[in-house]
ModelCIF file with pLDDT and N, C-alpha, C, O atoms, coordinates in Angstrom:
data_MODEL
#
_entry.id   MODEL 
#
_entity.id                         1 
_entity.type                       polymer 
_entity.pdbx_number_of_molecules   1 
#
_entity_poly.entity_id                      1 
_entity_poly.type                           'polypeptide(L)' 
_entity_poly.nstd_linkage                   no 
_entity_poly.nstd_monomer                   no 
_entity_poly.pdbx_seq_one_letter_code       
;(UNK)(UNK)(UNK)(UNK)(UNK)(UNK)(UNK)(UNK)(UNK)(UNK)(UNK)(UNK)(UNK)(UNK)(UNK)(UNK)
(UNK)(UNK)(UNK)(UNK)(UNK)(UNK)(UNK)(UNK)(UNK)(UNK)(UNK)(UNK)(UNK)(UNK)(UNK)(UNK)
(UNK)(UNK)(UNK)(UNK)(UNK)(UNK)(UNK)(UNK)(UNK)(UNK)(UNK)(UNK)(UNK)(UNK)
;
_entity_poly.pdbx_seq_one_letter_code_can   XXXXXXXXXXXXXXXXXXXXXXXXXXXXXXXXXXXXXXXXXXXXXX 
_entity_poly.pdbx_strand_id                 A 
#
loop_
_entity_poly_seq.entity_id 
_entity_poly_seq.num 
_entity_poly_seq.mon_id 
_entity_poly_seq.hetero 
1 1  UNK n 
1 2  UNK n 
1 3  UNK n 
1 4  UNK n 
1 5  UNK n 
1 6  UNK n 
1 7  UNK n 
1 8  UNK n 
1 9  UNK n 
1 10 UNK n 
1 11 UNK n 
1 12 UNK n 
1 13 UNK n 
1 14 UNK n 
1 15 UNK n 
1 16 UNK n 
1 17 UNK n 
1 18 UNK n 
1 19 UNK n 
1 20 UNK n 
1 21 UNK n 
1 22 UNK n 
1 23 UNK n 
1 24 UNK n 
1 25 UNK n 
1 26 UNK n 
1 27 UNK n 
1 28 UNK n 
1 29 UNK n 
1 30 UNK n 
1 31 UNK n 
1 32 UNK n 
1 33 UNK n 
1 34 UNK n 
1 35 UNK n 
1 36 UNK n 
1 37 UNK n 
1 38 UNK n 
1 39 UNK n 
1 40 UNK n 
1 41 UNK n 
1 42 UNK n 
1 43 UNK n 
1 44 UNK n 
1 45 UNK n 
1 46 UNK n 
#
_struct_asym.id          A 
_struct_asym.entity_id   1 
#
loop_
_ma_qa_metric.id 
_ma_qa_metric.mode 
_ma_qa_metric.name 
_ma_qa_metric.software_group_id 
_ma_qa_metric.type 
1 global pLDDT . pLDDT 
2 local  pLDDT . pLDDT 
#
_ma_qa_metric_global.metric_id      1 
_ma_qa_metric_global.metric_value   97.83 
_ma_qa_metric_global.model_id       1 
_ma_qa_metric_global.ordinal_id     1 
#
loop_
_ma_qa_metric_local.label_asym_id 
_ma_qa_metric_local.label_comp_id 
_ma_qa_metric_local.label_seq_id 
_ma_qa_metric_local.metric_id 
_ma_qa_metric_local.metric_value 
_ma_qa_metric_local.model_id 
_ma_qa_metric_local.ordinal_id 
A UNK 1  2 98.00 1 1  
A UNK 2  2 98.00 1 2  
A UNK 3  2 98.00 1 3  
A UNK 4  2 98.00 1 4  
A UNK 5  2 98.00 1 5  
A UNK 6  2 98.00 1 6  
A UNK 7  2 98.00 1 7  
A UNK 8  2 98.00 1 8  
A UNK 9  2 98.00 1 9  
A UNK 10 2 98.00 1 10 
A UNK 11 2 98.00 1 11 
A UNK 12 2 98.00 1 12 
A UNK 13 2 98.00 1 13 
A UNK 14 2 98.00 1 14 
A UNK 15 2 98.00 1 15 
A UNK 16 2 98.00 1 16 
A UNK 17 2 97.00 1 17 
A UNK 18 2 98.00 1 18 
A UNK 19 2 98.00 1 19 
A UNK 20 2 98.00 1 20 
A UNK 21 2 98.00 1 21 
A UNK 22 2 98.00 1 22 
A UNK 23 2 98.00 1 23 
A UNK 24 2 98.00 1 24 
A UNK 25 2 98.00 1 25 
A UNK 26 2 98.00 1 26 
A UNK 27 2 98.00 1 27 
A UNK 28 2 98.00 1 28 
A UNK 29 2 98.00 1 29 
A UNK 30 2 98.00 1 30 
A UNK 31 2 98.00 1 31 
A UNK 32 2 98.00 1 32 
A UNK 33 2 97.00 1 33 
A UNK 34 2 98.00 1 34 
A UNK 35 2 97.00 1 35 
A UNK 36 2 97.00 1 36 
A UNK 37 2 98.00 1 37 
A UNK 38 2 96.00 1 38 
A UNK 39 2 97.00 1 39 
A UNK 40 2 98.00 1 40 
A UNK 41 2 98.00 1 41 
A UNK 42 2 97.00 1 42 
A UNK 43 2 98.00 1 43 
A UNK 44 2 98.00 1 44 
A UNK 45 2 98.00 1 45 
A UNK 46 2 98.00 1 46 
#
loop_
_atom_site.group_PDB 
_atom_site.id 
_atom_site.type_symbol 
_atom_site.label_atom_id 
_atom_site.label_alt_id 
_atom_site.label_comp_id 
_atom_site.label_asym_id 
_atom_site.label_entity_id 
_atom_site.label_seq_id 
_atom_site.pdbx_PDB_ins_code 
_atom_site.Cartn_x 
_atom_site.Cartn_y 
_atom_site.Cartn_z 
_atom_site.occupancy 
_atom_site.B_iso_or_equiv 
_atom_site.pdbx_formal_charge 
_atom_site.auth_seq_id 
_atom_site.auth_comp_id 
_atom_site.auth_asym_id 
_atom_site.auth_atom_id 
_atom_site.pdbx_PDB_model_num 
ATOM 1   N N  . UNK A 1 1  ? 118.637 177.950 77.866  1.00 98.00 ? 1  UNK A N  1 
ATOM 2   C CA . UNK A 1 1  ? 119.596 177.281 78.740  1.00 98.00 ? 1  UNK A CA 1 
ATOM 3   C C  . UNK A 1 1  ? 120.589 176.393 78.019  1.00 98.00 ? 1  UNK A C  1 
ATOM 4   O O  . UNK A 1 1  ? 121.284 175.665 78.727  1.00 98.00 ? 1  UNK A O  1 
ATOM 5   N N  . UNK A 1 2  ? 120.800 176.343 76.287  1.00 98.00 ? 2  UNK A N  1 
ATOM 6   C CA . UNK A 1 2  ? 121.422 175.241 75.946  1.00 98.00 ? 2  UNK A CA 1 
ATOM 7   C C  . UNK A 1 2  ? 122.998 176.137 76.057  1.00 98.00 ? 2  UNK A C  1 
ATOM 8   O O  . UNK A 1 2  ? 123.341 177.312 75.926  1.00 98.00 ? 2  UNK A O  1 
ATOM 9   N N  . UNK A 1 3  ? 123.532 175.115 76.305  1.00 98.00 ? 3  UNK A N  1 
ATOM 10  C CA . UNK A 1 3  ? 125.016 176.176 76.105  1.00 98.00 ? 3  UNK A CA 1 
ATOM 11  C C  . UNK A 1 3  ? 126.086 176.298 75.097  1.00 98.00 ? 3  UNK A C  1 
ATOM 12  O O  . UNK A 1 3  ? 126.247 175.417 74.252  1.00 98.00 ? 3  UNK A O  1 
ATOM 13  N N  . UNK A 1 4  ? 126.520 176.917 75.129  1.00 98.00 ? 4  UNK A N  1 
ATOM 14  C CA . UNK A 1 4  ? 127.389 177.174 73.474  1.00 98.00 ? 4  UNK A CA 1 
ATOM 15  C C  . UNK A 1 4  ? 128.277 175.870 72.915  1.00 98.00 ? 4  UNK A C  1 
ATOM 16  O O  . UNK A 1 4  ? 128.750 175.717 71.789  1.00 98.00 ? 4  UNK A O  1 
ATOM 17  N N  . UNK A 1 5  ? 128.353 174.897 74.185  1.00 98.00 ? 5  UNK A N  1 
ATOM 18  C CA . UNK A 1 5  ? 128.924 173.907 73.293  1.00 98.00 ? 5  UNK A CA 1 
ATOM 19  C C  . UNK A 1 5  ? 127.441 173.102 72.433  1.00 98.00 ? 5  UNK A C  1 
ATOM 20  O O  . UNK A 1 5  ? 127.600 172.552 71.343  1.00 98.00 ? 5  UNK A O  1 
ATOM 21  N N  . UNK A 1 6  ? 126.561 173.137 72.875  1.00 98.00 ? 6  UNK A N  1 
ATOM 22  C CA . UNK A 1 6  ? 125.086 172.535 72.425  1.00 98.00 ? 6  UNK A CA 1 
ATOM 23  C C  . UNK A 1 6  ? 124.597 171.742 73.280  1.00 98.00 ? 6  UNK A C  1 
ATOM 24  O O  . UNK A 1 6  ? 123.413 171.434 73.140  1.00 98.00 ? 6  UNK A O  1 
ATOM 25  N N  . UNK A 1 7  ? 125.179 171.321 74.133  1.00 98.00 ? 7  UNK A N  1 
ATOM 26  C CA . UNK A 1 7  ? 124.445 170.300 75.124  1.00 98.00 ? 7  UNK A CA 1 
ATOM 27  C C  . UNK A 1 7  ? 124.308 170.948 76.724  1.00 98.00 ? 7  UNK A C  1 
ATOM 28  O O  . UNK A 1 7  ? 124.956 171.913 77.130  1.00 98.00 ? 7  UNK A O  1 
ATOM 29  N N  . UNK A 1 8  ? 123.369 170.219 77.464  1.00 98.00 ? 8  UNK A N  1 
ATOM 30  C CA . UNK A 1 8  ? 122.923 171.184 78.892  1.00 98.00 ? 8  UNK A CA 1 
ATOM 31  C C  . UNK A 1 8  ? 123.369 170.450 79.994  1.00 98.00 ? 8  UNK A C  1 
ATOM 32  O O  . UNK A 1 8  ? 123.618 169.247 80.075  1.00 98.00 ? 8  UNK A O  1 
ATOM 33  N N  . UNK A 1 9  ? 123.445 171.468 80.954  1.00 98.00 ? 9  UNK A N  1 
ATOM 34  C CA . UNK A 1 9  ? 123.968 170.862 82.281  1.00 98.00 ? 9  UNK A CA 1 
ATOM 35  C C  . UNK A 1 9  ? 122.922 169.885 82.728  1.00 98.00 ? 9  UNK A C  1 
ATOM 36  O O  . UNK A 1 9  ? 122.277 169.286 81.867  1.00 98.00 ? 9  UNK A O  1 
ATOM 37  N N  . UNK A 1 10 ? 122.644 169.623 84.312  1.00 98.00 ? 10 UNK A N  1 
ATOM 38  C CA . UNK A 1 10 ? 122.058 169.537 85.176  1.00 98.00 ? 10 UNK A CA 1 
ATOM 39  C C  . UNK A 1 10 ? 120.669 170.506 85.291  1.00 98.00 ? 10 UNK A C  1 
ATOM 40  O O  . UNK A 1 10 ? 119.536 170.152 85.617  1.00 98.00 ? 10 UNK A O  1 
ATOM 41  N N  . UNK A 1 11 ? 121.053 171.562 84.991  1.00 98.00 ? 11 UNK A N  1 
ATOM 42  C CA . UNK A 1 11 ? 120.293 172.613 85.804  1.00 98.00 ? 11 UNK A CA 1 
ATOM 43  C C  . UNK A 1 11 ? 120.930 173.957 85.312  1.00 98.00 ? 11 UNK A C  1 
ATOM 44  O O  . UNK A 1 11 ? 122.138 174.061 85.101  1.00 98.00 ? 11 UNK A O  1 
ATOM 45  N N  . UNK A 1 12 ? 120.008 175.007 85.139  1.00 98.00 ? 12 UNK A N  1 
ATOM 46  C CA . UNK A 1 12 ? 120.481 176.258 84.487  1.00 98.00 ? 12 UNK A CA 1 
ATOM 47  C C  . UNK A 1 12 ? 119.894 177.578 85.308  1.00 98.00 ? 12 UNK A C  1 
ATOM 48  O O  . UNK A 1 12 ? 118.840 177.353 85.903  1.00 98.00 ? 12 UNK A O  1 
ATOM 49  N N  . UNK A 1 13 ? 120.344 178.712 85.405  1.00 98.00 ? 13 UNK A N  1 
ATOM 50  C CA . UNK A 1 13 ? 119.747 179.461 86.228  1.00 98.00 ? 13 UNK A CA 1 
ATOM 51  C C  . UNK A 1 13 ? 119.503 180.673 85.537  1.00 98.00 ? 13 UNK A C  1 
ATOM 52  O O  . UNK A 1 13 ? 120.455 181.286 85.052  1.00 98.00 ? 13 UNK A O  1 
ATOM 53  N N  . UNK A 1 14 ? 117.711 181.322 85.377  1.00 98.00 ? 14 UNK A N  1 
ATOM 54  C CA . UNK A 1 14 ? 117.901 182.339 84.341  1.00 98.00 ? 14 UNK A CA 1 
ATOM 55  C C  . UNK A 1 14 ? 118.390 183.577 84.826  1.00 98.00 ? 14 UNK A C  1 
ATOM 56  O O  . UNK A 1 14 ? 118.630 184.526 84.080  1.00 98.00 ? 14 UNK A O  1 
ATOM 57  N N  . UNK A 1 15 ? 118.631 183.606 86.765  1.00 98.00 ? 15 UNK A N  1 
ATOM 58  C CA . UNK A 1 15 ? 119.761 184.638 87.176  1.00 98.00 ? 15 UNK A CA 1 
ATOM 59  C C  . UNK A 1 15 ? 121.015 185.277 86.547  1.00 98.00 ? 15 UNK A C  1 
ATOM 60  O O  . UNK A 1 15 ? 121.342 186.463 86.591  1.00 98.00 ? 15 UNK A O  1 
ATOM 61  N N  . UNK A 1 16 ? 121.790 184.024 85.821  1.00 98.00 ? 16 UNK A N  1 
ATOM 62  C CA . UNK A 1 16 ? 122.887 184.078 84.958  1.00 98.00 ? 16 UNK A CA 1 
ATOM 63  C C  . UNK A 1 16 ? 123.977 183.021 86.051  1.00 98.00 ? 16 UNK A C  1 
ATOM 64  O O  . UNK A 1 16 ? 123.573 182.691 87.166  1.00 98.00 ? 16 UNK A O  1 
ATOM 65  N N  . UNK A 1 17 ? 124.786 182.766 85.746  1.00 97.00 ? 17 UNK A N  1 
ATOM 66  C CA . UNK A 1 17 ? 126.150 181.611 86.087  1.00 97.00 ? 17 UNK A CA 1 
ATOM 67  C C  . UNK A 1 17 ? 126.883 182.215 87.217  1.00 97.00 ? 17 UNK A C  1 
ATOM 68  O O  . UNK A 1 17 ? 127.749 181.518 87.744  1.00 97.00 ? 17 UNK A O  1 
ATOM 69  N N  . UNK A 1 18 ? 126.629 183.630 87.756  1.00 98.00 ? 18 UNK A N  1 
ATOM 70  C CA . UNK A 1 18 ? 127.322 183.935 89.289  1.00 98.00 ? 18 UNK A CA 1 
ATOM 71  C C  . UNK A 1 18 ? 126.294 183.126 90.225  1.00 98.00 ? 18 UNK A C  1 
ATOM 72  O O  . UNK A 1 18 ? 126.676 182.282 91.035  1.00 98.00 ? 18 UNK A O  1 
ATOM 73  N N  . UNK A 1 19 ? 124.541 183.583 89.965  1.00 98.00 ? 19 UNK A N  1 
ATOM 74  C CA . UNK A 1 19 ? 124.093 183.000 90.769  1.00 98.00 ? 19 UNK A CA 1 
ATOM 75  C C  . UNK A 1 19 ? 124.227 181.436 90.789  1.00 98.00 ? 19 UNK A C  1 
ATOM 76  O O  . UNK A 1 19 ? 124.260 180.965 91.926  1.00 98.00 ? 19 UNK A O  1 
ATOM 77  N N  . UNK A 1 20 ? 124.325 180.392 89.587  1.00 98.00 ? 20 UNK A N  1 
ATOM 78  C CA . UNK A 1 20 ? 124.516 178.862 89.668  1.00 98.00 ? 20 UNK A CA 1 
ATOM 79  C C  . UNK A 1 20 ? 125.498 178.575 90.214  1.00 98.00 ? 20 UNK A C  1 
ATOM 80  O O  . UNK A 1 20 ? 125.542 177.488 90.790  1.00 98.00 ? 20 UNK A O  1 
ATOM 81  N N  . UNK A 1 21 ? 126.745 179.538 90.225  1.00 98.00 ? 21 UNK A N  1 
ATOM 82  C CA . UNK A 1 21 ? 127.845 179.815 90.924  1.00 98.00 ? 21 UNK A CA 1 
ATOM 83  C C  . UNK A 1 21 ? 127.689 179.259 92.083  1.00 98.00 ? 21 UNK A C  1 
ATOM 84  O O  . UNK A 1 21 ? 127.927 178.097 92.413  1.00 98.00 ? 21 UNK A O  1 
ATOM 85  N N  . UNK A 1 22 ? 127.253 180.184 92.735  1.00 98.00 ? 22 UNK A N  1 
ATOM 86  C CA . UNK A 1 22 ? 126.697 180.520 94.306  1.00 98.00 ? 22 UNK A CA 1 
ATOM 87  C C  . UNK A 1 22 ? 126.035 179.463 95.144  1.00 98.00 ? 22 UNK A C  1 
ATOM 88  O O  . UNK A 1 22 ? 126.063 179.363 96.371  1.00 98.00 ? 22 UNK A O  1 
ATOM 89  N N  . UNK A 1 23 ? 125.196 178.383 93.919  1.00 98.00 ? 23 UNK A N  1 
ATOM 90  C CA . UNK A 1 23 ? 124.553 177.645 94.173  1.00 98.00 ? 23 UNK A CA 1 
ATOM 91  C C  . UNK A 1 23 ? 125.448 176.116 94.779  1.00 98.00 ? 23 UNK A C  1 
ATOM 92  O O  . UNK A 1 23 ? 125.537 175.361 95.747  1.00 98.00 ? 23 UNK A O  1 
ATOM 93  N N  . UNK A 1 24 ? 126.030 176.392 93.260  1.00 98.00 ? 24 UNK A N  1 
ATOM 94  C CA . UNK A 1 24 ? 126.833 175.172 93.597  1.00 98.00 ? 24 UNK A CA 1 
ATOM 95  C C  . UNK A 1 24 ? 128.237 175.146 95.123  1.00 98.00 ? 24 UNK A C  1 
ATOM 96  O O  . UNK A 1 24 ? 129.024 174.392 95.695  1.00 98.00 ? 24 UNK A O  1 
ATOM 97  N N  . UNK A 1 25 ? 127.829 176.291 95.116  1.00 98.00 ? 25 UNK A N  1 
ATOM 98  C CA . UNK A 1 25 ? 129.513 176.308 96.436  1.00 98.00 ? 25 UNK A CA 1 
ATOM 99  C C  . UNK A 1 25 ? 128.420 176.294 97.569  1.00 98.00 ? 25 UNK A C  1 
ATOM 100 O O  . UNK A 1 25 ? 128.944 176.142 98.673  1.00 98.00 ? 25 UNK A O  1 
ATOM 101 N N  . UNK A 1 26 ? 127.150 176.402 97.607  1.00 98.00 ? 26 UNK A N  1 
ATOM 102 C CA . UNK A 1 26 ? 126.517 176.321 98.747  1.00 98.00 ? 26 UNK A CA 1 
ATOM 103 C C  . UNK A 1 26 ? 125.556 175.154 98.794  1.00 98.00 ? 26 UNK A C  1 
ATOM 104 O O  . UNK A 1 26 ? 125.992 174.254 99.512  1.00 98.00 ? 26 UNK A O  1 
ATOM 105 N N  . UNK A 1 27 ? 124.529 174.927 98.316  1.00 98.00 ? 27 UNK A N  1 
ATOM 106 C CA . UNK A 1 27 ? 123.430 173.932 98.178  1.00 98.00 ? 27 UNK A CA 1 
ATOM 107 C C  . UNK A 1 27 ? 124.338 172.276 97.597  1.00 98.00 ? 27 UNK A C  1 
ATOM 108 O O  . UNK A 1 27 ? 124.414 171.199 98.189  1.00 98.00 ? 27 UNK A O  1 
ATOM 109 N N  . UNK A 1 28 ? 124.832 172.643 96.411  1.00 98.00 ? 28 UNK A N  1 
ATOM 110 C CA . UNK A 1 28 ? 124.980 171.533 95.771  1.00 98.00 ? 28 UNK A CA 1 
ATOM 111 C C  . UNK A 1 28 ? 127.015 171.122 96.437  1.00 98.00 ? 28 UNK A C  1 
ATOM 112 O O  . UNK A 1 28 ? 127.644 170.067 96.355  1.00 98.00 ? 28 UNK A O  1 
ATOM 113 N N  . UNK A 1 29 ? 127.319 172.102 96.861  1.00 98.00 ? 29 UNK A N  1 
ATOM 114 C CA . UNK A 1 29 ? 128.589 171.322 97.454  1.00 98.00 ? 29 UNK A CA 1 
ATOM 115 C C  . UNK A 1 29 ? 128.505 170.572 98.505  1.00 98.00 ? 29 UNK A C  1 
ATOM 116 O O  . UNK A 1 29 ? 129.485 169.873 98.762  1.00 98.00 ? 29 UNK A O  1 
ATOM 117 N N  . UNK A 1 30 ? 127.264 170.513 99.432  1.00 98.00 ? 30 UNK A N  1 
ATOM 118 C CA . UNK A 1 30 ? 127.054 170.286 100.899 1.00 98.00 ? 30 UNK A CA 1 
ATOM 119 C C  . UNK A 1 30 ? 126.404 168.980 100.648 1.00 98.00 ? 30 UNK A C  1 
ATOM 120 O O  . UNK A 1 30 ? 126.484 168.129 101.535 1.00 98.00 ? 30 UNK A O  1 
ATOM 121 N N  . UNK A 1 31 ? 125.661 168.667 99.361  1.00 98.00 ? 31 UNK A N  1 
ATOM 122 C CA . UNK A 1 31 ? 125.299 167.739 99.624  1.00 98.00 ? 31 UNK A CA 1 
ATOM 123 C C  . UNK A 1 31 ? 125.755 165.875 99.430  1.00 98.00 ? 31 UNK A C  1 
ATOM 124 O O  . UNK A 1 31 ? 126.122 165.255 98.432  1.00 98.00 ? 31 UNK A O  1 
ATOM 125 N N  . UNK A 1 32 ? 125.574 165.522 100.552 1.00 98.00 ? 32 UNK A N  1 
ATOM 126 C CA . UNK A 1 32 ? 126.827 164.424 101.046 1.00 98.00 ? 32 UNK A CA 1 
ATOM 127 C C  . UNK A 1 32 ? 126.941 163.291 99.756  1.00 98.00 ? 32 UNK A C  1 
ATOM 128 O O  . UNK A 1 32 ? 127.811 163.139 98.898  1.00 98.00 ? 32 UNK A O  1 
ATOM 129 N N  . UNK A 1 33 ? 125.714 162.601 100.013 1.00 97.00 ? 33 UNK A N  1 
ATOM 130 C CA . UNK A 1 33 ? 125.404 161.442 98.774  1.00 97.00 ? 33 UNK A CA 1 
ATOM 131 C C  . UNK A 1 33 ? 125.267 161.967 97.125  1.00 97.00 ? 33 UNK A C  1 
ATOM 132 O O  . UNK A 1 33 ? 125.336 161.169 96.189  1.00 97.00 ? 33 UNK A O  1 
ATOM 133 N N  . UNK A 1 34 ? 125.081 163.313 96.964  1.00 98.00 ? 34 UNK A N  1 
ATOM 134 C CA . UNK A 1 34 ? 125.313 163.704 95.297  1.00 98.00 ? 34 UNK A CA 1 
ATOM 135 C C  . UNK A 1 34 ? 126.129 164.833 94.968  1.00 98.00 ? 34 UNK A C  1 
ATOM 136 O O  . UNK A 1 34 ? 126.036 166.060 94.928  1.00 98.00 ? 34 UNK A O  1 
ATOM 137 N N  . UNK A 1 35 ? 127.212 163.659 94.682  1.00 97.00 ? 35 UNK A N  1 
ATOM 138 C CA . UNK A 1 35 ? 129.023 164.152 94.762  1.00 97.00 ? 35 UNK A CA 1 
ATOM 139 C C  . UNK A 1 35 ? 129.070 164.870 93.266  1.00 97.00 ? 35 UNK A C  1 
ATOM 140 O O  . UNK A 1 35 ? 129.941 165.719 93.075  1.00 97.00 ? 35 UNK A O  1 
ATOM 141 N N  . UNK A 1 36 ? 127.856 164.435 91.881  1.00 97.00 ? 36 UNK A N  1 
ATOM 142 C CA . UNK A 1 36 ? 128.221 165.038 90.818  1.00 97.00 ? 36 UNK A CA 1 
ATOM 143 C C  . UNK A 1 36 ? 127.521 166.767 90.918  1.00 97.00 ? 36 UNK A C  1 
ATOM 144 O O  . UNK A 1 36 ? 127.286 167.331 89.849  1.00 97.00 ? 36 UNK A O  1 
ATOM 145 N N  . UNK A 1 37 ? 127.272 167.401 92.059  1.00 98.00 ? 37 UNK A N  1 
ATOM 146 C CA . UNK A 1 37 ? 127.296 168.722 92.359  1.00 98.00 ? 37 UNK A CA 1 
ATOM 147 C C  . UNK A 1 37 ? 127.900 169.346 93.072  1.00 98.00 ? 37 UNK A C  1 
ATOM 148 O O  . UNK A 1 37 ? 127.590 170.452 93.514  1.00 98.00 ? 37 UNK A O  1 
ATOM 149 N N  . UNK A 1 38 ? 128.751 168.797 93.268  1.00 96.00 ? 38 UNK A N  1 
ATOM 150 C CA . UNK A 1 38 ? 129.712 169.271 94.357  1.00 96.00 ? 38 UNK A CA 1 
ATOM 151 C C  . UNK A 1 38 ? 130.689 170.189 93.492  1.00 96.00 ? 38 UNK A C  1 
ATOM 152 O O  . UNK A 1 38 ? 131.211 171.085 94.156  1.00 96.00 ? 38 UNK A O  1 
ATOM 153 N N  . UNK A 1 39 ? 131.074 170.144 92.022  1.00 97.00 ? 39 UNK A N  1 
ATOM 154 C CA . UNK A 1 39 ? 132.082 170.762 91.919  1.00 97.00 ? 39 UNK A CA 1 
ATOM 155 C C  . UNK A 1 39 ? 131.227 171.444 90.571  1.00 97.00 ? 39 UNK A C  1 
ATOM 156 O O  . UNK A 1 39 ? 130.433 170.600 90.155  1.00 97.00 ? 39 UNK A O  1 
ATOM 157 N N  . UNK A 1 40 ? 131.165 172.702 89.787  1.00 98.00 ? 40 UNK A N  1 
ATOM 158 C CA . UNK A 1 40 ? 130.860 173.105 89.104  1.00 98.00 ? 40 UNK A CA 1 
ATOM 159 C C  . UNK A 1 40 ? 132.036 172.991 87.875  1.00 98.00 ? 40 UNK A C  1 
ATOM 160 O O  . UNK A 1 40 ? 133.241 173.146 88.073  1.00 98.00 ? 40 UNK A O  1 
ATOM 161 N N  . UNK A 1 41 ? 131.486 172.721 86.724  1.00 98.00 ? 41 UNK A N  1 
ATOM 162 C CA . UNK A 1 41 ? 132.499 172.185 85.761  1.00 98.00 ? 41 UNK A CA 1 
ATOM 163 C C  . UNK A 1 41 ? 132.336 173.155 84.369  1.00 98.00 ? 41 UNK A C  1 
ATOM 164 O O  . UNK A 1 41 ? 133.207 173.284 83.508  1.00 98.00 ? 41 UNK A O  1 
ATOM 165 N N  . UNK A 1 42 ? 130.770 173.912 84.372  1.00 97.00 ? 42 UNK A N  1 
ATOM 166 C CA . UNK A 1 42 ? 130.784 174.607 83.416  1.00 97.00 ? 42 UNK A CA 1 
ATOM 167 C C  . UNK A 1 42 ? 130.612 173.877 82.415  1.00 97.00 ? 42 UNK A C  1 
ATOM 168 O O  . UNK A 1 42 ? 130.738 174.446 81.330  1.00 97.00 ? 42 UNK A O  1 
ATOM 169 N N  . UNK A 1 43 ? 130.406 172.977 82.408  1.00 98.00 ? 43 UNK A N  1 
ATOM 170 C CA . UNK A 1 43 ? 129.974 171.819 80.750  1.00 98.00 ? 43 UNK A CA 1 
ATOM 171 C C  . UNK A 1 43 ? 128.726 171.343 80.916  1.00 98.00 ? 43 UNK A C  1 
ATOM 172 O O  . UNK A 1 43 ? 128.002 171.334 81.911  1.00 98.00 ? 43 UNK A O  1 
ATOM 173 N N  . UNK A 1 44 ? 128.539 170.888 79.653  1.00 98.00 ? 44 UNK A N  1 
ATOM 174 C CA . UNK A 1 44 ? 127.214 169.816 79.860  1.00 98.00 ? 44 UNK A CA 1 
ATOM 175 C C  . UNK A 1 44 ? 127.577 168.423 79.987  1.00 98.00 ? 44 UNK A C  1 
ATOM 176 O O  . UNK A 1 44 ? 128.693 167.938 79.800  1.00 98.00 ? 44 UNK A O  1 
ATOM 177 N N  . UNK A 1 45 ? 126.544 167.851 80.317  1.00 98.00 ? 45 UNK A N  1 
ATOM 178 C CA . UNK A 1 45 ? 126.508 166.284 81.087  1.00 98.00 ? 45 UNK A CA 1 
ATOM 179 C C  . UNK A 1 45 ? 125.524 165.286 80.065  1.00 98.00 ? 45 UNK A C  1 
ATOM 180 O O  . UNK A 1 45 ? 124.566 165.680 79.400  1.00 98.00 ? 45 UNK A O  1 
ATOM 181 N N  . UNK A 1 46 ? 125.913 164.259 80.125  1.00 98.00 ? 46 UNK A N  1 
ATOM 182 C CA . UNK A 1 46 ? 124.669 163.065 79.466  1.00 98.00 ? 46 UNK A CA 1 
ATOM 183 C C  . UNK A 1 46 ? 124.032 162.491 80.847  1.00 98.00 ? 46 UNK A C  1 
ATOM 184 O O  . UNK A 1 46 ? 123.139 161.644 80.809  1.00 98.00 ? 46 UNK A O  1 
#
């Protein structure tokens, strides 16, 4: 799950990045109070 820049998201999916895709425009966009999933950025995070 590390990603080619070297550092990791949140959360990785061993589906591949359509399904985290999918995730994030459904599960993680909806949710009200945790706004840093709302938008998928494709990077890693500290």
């Amino acid at each position: 799950g590390q990603l080619e820049c070297g550092g990791w998201n949140y959360v990785f999916d061993y589906a591949g990045e359509n399904s985290l895709k999918q995730w994030y425009d459904t599960v993680g966009k909806n949710g009200w109070r945790l706004e840093e999933f709302r938008h998928y950025y494709g990077n890693a995070t500290y």
